[in-house]
Protein backbone atom coordinates (compact mmCIF):
# COMPACT_ATOMS: atom_id res chain seq x y z
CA UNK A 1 40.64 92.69 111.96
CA UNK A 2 36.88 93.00 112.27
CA UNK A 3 33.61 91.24 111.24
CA UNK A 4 31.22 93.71 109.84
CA UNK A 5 29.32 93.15 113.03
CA UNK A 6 32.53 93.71 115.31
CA UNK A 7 32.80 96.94 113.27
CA UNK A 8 29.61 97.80 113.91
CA UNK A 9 29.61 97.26 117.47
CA UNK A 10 32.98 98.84 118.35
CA UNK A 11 31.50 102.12 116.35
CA UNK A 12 28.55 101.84 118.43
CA UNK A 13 30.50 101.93 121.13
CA UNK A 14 32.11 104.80 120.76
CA UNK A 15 28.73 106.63 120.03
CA UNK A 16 26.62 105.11 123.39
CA UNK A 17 30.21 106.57 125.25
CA UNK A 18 30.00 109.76 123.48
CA UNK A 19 26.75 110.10 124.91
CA UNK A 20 28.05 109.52 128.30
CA UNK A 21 30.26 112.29 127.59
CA UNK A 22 27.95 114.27 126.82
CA UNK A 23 25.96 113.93 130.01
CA UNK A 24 28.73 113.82 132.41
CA UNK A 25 29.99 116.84 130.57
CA UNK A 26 26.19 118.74 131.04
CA UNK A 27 26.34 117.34 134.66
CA UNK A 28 29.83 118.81 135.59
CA UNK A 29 28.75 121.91 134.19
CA UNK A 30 25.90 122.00 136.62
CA UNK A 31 27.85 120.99 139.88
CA UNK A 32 31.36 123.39 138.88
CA UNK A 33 31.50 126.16 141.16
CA UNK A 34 34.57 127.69 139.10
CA UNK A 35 33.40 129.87 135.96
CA UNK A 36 35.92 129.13 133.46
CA UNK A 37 35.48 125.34 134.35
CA UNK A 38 31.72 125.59 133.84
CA UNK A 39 31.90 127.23 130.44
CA UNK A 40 34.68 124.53 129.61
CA UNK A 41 32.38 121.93 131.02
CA UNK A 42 29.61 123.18 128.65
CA UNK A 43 31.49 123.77 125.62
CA UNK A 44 32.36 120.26 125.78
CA UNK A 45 29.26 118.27 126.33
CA UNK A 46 27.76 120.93 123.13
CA UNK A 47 30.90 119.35 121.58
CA UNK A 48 30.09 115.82 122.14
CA UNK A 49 26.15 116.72 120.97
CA UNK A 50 27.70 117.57 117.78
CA UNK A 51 29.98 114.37 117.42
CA UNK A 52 26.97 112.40 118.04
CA UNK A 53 24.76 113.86 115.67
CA UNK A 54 27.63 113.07 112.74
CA UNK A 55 28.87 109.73 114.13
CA UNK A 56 24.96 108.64 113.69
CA UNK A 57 24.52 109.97 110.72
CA UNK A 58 27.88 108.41 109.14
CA UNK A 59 27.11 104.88 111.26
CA UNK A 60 23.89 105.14 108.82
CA UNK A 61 25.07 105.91 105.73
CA UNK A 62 27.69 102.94 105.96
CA UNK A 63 25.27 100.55 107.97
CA UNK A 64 21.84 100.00 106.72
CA UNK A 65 21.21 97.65 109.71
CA UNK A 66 22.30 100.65 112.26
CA UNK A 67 19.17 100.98 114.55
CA UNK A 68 20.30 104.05 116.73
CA UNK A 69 17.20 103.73 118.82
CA UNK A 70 17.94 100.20 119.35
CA UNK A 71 20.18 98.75 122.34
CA UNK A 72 24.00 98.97 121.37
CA UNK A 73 25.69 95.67 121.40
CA UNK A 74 29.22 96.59 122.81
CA UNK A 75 30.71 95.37 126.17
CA UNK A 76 29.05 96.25 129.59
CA UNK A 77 28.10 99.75 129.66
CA UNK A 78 30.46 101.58 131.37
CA UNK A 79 29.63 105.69 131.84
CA UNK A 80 32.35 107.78 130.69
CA UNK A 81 32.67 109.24 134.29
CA UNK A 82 32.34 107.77 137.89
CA UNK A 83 29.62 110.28 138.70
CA UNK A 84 28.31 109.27 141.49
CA UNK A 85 32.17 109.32 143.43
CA UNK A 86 33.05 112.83 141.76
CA UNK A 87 29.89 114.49 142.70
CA UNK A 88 29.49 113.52 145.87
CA UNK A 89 32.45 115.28 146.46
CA UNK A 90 31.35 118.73 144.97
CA UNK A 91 34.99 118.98 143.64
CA UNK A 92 36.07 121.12 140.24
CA UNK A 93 39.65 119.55 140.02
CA UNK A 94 38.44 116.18 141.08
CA UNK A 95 35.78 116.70 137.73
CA UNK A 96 38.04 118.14 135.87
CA UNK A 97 40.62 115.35 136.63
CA UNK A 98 37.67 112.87 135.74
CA UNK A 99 36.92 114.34 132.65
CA UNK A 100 40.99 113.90 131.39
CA UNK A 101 40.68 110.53 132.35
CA UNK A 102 37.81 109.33 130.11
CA UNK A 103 38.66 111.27 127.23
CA UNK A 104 42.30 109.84 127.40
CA UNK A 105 39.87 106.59 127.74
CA UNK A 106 37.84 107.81 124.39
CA UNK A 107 41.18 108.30 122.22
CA UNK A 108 42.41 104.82 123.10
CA UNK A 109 38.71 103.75 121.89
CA UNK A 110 39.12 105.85 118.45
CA UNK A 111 42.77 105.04 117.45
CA UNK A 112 41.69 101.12 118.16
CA UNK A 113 39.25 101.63 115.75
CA UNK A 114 41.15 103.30 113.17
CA UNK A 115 43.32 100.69 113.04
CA UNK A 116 40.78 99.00 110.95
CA UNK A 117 41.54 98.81 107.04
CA UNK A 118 37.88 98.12 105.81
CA UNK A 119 36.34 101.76 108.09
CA UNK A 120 34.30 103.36 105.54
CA UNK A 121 36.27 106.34 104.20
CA UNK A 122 33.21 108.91 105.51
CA UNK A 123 33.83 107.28 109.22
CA UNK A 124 37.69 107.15 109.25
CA UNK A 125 37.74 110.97 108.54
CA UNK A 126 35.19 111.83 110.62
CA UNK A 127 36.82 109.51 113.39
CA UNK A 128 40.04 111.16 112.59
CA UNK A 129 38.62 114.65 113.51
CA UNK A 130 36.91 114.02 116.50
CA UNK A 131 40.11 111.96 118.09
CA UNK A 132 42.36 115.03 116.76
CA UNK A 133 40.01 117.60 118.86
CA UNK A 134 39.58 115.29 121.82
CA UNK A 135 43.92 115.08 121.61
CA UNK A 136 44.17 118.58 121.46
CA UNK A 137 41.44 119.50 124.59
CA UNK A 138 43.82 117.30 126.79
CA UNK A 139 47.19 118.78 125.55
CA UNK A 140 45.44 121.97 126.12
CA UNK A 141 43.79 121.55 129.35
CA UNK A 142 45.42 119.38 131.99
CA UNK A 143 44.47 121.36 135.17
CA UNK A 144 41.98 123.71 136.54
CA UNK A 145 44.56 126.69 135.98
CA UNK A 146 45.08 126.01 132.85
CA UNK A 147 41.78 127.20 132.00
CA UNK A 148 41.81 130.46 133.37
């Protein structure tokens, strides 16, 4: 069970590692030789622009004392990808492969969070969402063929 502030943090969190997703994704889509990868690659990080822009605005409406400009209080930052290792290698599957492994990462982050009785109905459903469309991208896509 959370503190308010634990709450808080663990929620912001999720939203300074969204970001990351959202970069790494706009990054891989820069560096992926493969077409259907690149598009993927793109549709994703427009994805995670989107679940930024409502996590925010339901982290506000349930937490007057959110300061979204402000520096997030979770853990160490750690980016959602190892960027620097994937592309120096110029590799699609090795991306791609990168990509499962932090979002596999992200739904870990959400369901730990949902676990939480006092979430704020607005968040939990939002939450919900997002960790049911991340879930279904990695059923959906586990290799480079499977999106062509």
């Amino acid at each position: 069970m959370y503190t308010k502030n634990e709450l808080l943090d663990e929620l912001e969190e999720i939203l300074e590692k969204n970001i990351d997703a959202e970069r790494g994704y706009t990054k891989a889509a820069d560096k992926a030789e493969n077409p259907a990868l690149k598009r993927y690659f793109e549709n994703k990080s427009r994805e995670r622009r989107e679940f930024n822009s409502d996590l925010k605005t339901q982290i506000k409406a349930a937490y007057s004392d959110f300061d979204e400009d402000g520096s997030f209080t979770g853990s160490i930052h750690r980016t959602w990808m190892d960027l620097k290792s994937i592309f120096s290698a110029n590799d699609d599957e090795a991306m791609l492969e990168e990509s499962i492994r932090g979002d596999k990462a992200a739904v870990e982050e959400y369901d730990d969070v949902l676990e939480e009785e006092s979430l704020p109905v607005g968040l939990r459903n939002l939450l919900l969402h997002q960790r049911t469309k991340i879930k279904t991208d990695l059923e959906r896509n586990k290799t480079l063929e499977d999106l062509q």
